[in-house]
C-alpha atoms as a PDB file:
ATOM      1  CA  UNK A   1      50.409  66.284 195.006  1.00  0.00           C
ATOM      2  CA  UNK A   2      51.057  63.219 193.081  1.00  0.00           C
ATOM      3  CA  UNK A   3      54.358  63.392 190.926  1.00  0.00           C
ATOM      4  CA  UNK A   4      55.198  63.705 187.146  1.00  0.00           C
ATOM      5  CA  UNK A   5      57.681  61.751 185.476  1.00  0.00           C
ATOM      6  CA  UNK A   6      58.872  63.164 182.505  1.00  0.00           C
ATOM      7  CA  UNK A   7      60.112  59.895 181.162  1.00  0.00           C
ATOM      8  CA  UNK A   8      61.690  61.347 178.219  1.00  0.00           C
ATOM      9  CA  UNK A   9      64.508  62.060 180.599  1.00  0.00           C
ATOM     10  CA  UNK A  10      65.987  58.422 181.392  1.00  0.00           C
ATOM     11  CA  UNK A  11      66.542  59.116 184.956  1.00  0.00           C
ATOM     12  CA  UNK A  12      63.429  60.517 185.290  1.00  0.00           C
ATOM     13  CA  UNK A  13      61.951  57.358 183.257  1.00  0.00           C
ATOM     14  CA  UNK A  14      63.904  54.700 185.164  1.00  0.00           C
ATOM     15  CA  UNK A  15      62.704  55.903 188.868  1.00  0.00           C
ATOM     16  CA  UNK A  16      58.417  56.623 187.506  1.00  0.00           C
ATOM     17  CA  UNK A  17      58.618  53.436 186.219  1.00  0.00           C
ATOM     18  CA  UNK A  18      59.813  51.846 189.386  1.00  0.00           C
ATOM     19  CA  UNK A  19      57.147  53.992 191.125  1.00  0.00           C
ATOM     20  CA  UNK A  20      54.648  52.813 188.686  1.00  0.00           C
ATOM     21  CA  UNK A  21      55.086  49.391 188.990  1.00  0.00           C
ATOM     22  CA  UNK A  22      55.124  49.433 192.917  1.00  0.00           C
ATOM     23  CA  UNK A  23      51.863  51.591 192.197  1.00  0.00           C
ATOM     24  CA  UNK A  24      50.323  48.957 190.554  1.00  0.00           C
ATOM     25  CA  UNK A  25      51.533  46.201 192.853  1.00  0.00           C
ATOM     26  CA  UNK A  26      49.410  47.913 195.914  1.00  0.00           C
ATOM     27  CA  UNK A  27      46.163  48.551 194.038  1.00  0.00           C
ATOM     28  CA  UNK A  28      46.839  51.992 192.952  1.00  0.00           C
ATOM     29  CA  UNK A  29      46.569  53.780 189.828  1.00  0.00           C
ATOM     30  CA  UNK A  30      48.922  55.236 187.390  1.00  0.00           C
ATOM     31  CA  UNK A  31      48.651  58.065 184.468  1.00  0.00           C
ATOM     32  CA  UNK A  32      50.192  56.627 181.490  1.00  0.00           C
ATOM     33  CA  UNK A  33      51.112  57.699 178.331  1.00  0.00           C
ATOM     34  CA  UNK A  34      49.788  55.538 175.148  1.00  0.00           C
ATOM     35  CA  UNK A  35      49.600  56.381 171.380  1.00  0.00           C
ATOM     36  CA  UNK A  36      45.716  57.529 171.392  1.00  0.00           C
ATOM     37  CA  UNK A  37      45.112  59.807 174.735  1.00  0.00           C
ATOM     38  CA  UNK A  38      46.872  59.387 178.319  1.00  0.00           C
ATOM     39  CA  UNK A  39      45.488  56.576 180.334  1.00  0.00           C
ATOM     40  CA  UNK A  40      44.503  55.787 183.742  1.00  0.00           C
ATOM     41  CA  UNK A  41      45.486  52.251 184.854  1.00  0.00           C
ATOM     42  CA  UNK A  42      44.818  49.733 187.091  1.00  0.00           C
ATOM     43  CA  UNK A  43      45.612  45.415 187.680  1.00  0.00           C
ATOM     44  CA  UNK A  44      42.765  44.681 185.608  1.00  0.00           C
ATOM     45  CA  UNK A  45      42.494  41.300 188.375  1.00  0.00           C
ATOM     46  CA  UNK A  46      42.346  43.608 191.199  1.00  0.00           C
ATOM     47  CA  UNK A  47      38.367  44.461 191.583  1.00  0.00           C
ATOM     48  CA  UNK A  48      39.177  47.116 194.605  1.00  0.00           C
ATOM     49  CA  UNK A  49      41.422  49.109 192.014  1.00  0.00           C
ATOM     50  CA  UNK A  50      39.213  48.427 188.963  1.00  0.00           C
ATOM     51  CA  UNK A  51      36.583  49.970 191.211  1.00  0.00           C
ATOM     52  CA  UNK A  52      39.455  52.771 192.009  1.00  0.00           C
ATOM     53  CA  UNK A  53      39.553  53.654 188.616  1.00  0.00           C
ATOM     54  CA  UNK A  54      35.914  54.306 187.952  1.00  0.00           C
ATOM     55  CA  UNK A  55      35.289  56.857 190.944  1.00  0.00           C
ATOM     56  CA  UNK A  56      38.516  58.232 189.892  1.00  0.00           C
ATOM     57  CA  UNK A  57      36.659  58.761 186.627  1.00  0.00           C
ATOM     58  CA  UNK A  58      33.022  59.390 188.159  1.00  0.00           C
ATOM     59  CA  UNK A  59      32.230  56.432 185.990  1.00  0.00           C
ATOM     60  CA  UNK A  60      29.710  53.063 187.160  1.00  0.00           C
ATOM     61  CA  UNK A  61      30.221  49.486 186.864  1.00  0.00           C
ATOM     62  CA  UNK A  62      28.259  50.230 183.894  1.00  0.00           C
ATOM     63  CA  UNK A  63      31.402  51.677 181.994  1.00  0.00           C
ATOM     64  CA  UNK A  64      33.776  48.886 182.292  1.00  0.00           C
ATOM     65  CA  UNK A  65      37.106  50.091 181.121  1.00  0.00           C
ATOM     66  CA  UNK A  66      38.753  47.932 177.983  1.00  0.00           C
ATOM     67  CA  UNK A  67      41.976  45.845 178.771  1.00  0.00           C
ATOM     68  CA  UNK A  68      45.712  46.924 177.448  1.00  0.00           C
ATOM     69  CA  UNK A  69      47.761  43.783 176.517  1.00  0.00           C
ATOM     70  CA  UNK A  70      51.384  43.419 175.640  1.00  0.00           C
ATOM     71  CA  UNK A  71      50.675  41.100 173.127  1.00  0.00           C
ATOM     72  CA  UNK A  72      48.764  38.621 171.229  1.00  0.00           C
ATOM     73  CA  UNK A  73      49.525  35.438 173.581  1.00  0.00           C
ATOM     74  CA  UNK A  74      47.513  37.734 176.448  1.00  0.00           C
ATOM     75  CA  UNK A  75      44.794  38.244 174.060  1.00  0.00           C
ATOM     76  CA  UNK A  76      44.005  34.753 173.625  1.00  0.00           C
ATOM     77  CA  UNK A  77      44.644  33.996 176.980  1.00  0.00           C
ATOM     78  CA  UNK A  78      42.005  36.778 177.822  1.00  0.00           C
ATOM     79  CA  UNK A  79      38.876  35.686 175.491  1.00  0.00           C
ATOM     80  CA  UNK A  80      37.069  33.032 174.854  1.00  0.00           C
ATOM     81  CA  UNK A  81      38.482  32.586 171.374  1.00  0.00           C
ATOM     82  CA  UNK A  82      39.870  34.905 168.633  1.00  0.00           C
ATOM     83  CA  UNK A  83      38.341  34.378 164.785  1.00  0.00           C
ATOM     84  CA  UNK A  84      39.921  34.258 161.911  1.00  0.00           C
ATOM     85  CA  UNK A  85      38.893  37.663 160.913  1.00  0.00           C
ATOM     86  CA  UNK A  86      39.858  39.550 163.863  1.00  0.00           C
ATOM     87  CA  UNK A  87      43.347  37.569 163.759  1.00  0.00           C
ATOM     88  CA  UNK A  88      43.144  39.775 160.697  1.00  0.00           C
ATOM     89  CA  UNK A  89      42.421  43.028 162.039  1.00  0.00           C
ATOM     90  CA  UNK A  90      45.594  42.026 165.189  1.00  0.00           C
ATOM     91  CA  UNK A  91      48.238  41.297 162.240  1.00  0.00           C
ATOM     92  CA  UNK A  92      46.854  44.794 160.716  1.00  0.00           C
ATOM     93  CA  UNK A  93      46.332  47.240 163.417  1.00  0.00           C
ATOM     94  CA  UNK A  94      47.747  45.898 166.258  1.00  0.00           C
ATOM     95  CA  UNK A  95      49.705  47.571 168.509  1.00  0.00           C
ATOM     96  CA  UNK A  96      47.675  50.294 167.627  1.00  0.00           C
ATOM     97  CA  UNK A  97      44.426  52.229 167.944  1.00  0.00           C
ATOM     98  CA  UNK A  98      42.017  49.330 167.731  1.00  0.00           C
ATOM     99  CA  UNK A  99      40.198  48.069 170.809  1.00  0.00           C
ATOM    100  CA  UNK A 100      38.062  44.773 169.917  1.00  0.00           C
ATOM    101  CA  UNK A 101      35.301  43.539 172.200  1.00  0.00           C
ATOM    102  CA  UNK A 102      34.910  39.781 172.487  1.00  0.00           C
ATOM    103  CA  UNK A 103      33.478  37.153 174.908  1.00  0.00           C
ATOM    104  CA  UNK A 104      35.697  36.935 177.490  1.00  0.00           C
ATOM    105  CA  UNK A 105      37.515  33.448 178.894  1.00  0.00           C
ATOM    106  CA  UNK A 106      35.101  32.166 181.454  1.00  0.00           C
ATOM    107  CA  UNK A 107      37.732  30.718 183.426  1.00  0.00           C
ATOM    108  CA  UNK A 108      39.384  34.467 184.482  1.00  0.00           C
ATOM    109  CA  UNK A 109      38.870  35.469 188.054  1.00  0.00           C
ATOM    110  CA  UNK A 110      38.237  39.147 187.997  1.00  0.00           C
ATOM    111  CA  UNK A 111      35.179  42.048 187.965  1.00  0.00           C
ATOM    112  CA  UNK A 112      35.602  45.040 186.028  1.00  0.00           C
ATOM    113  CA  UNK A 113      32.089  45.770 186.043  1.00  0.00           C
ATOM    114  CA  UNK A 114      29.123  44.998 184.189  1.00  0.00           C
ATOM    115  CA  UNK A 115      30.440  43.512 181.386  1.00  0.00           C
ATOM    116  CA  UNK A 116      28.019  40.791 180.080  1.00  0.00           C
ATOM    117  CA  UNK A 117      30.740  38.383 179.996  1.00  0.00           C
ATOM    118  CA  UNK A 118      32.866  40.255 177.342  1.00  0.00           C
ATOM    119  CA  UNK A 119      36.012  41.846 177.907  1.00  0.00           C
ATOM    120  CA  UNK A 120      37.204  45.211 175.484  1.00  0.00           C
ATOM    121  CA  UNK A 121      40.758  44.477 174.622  1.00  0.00           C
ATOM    122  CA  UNK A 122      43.978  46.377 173.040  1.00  0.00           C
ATOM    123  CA  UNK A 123      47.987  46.649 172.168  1.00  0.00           C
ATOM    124  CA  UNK A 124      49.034  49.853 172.615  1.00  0.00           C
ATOM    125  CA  UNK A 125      51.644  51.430 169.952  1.00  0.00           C
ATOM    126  CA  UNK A 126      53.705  52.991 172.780  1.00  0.00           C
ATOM    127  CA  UNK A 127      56.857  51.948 174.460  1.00  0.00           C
ATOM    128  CA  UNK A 128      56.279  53.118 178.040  1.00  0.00           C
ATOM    129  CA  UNK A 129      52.669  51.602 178.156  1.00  0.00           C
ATOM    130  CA  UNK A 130      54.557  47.976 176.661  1.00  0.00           C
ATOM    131  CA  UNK A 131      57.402  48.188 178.788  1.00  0.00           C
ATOM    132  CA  UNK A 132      55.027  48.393 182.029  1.00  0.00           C
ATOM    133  CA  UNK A 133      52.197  46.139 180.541  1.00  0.00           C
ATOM    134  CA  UNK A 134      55.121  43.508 180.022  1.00  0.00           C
ATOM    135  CA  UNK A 135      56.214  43.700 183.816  1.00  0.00           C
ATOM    136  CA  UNK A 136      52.581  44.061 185.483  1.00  0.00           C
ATOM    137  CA  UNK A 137      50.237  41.670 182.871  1.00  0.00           C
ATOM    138  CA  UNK A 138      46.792  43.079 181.936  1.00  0.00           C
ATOM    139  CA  UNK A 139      45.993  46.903 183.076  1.00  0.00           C
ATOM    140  CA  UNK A 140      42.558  48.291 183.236  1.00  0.00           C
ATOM    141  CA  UNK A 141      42.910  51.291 181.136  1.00  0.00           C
ATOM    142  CA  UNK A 142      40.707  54.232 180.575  1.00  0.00           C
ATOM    143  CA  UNK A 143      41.477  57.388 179.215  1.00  0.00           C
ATOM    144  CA  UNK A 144      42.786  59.813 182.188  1.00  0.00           C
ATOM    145  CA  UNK A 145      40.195  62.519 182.113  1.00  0.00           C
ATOM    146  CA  UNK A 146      36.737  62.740 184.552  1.00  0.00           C
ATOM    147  CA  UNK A 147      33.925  61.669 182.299  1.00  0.00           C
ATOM    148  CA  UNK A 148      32.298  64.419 180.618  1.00  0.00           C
ATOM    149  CA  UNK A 149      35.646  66.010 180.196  1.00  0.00           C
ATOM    150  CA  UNK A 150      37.995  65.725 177.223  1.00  0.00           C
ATOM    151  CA  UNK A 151      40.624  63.257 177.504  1.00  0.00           C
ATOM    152  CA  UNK A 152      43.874  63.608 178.634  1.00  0.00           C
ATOM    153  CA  UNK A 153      46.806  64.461 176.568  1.00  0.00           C
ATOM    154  CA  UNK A 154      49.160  65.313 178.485  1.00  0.00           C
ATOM    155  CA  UNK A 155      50.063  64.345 182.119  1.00  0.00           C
ATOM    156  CA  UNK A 156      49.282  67.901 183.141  1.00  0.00           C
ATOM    157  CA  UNK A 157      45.894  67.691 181.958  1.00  0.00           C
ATOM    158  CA  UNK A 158      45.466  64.150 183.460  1.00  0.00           C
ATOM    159  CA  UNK A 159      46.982  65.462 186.703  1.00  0.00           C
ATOM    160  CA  UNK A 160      44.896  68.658 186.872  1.00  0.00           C
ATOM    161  CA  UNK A 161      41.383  66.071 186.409  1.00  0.00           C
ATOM    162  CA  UNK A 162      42.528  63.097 188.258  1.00  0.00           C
ATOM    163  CA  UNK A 163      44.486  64.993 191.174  1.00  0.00           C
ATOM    164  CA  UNK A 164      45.708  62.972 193.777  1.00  0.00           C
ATOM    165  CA  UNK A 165      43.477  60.234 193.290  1.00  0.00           C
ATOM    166  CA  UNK A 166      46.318  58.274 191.171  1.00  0.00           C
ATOM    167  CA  UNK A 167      49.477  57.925 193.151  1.00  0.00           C
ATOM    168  CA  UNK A 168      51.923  58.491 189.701  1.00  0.00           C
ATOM    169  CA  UNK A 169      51.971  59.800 186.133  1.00  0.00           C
ATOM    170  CA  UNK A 170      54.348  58.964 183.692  1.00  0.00           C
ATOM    171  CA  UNK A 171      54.557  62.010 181.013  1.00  0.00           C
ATOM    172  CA  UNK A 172      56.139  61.456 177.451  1.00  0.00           C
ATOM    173  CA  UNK A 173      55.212  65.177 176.147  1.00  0.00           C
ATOM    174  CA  UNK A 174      51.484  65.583 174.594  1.00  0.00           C
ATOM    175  CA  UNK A 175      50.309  62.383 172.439  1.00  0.00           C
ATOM    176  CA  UNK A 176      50.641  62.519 169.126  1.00  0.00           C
ATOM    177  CA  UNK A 177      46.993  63.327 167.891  1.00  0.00           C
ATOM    178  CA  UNK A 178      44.709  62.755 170.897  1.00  0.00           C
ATOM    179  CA  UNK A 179      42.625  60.482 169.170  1.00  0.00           C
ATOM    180  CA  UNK A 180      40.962  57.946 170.671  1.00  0.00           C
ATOM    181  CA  UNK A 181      40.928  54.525 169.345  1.00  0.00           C
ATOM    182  CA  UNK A 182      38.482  53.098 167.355  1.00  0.00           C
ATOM    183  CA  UNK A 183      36.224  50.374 169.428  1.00  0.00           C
ATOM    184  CA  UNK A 184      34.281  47.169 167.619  1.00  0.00           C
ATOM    185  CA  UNK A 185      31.813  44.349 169.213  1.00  0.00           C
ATOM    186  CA  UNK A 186      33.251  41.169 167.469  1.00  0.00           C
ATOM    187  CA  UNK A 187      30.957  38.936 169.889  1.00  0.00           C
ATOM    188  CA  UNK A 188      28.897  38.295 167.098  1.00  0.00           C
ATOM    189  CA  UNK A 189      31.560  36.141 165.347  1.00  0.00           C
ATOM    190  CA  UNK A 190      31.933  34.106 168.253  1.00  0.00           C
ATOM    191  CA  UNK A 191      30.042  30.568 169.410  1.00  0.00           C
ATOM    192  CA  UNK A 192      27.783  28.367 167.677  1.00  0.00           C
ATOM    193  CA  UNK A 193      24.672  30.389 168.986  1.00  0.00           C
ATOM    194  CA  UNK A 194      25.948  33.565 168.027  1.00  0.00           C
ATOM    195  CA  UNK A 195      26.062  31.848 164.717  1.00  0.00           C
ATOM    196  CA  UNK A 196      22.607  30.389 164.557  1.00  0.00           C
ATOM    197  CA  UNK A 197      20.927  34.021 165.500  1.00  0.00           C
ATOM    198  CA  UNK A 198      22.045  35.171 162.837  1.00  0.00           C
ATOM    199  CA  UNK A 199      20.822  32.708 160.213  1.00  0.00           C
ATOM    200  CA  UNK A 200      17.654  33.053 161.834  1.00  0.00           C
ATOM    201  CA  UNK A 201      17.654  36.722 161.332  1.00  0.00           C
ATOM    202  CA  UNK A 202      18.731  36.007 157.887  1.00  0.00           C
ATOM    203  CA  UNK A 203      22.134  37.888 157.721  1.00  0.00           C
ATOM    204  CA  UNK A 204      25.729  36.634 158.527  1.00  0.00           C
ATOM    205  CA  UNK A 205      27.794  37.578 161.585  1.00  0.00           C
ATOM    206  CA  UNK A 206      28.644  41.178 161.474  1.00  0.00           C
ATOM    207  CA  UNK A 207      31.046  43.624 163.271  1.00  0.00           C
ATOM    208  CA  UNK A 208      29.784  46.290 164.680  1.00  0.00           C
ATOM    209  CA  UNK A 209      31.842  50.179 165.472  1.00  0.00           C
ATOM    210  CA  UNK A 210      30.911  51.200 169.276  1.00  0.00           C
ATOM    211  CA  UNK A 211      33.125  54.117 168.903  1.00  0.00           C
ATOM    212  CA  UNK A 212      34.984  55.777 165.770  1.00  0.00           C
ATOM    213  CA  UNK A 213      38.547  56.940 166.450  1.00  0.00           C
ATOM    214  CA  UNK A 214      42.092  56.133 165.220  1.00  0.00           C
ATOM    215  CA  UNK A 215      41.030  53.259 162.983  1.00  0.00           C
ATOM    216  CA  UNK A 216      38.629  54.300 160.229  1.00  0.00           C
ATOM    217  CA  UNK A 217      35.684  52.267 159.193  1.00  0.00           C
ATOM    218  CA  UNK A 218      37.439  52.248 155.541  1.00  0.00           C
ATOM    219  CA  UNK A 219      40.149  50.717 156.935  1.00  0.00           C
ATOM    220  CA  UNK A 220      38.243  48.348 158.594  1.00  0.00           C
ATOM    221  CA  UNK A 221      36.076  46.741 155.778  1.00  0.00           C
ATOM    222  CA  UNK A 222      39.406  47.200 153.622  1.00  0.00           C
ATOM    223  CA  UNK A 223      40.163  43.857 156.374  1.00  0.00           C
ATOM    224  CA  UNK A 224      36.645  42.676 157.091  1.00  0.00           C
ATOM    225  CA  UNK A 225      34.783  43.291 153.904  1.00  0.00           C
ATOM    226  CA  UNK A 226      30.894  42.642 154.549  1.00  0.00           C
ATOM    227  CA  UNK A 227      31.185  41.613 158.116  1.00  0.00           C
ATOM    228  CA  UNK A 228      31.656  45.107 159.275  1.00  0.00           C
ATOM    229  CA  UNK A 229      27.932  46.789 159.566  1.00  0.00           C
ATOM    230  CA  UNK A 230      26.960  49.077 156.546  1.00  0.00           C
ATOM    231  CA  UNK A 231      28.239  52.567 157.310  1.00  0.00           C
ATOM    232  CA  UNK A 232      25.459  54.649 159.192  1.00  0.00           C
ATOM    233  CA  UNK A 233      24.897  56.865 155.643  1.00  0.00           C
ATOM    234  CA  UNK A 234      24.720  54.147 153.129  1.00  0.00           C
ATOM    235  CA  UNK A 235      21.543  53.863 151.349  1.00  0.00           C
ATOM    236  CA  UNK A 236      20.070  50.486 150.722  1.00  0.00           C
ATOM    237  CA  UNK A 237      20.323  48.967 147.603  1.00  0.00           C
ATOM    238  CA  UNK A 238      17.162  49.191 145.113  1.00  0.00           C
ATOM    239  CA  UNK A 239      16.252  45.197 145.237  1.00  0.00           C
ATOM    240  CA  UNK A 240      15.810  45.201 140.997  1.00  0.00           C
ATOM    241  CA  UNK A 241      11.620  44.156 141.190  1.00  0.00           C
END
């Protein structure tokens, strides 16, 4: 069976994440630990592991899995281009439990499924998930559970889902609330055409929640104001006639 690091042991921690990184370096996966839910990872420019990952998961190319970044300099180098407002939301909740979907850079050779051109990306709050993200580059991360299943939040219960399909998990003790983090489509608020579909519909660019999680929509419009979409409850305004 595949092994356990408990990384909060440093001998432990210094030999998984040697294993890890080799891991990654021949296409296989690895368990991490993050600061939503345990992750399963992959090179995110290796389409034979991407495509690892998602029978791992019993997922399709129709559930690409987001990006994990070390920083800000891989997010730009990632997408097409990075507005002002979601600078905003990076300098807020970044590293963090905020993954932001935008048009991805054209230029990038790699395929992790059907993605319509847009890549889901995130900085993790987590020192083991930095530490390896800053010696392997961009992983393909989803959370380390078969879909249908709850996520992962601890190695065991990644290990007892995943099995021997990934070759090493890296444990750090259960995550802290097993939350998942909060997903938005900013692909609105990129390009000109983007732009001029929406003064044809009549409304500005707007940011839209795919998935609620560690981020709350308060906190959101508390950064984006009236570019994030009206909550799903809120009533419309009478219009006065």
């Amino acid at each position: 069976m595949s092994p356990i690091f408990d990384c909060r042991d440093e001998a432990q921690l210094l030999s998984g994440m040697r294993q890890a990184r080799q891991a990654i370096g021949r296409g296989e996966l690895v368990v991490i630990p993050t600061d939503t839910v345990y992750g399963v990872a992959a090179d995110a420019f290796d389409h034979q592991a991407v495509a690892r990952l998602l029978a791992a998961k019993g997922r399709g190319r129709q559930s690409p899995p987001p990006v994990l970044v070390a920083g800000v300099a891989t997010l730009r180098a990632l997408v097409a281009e990075v507005p002002e407002p979601i600078e905003r939301l990076v300098e807020e909740f970044w590293p963090g439990g905020l993954t932001i979907v935008l048009p991805a850079q054209p230029s990038l050779s790699w395929d992790l499924g059907e993605t319509r051109g847009t890549v889901a990306v995130r900085m993790p709050a987590h020192r083991i998930a930095l530490e390896l993200l800053e010696e392997t580059g961009p992983l393909a991360v989803s959370s380390a559970n078969l879909t249908g299943m709850a996520a992962g939040i601890t190695a065991e219960d990644s290990r007892d889902m995943l099995k021997d399909a990934v070759a090493v998990y890296l444990g750090d003790g259960p995550s802290k609330d097993g939350i998942p983090s909060t997903i938005i489509d900013a692909t609105r608020l990129v390009g000109s055409a983007a732009a001029a579909d929406d003064a044809q519909a009549g409304a500005g660019p707007r940011v839209t929640v795919l998935r609620e999680g560690a981020v709350s929509r308060a906190q959101l419009r508390g950064v984006l104001g009236d570019l994030l979409e009206a909550d799903p409850d809120a009533q419309p305004e009478p219009d006065g006639s």
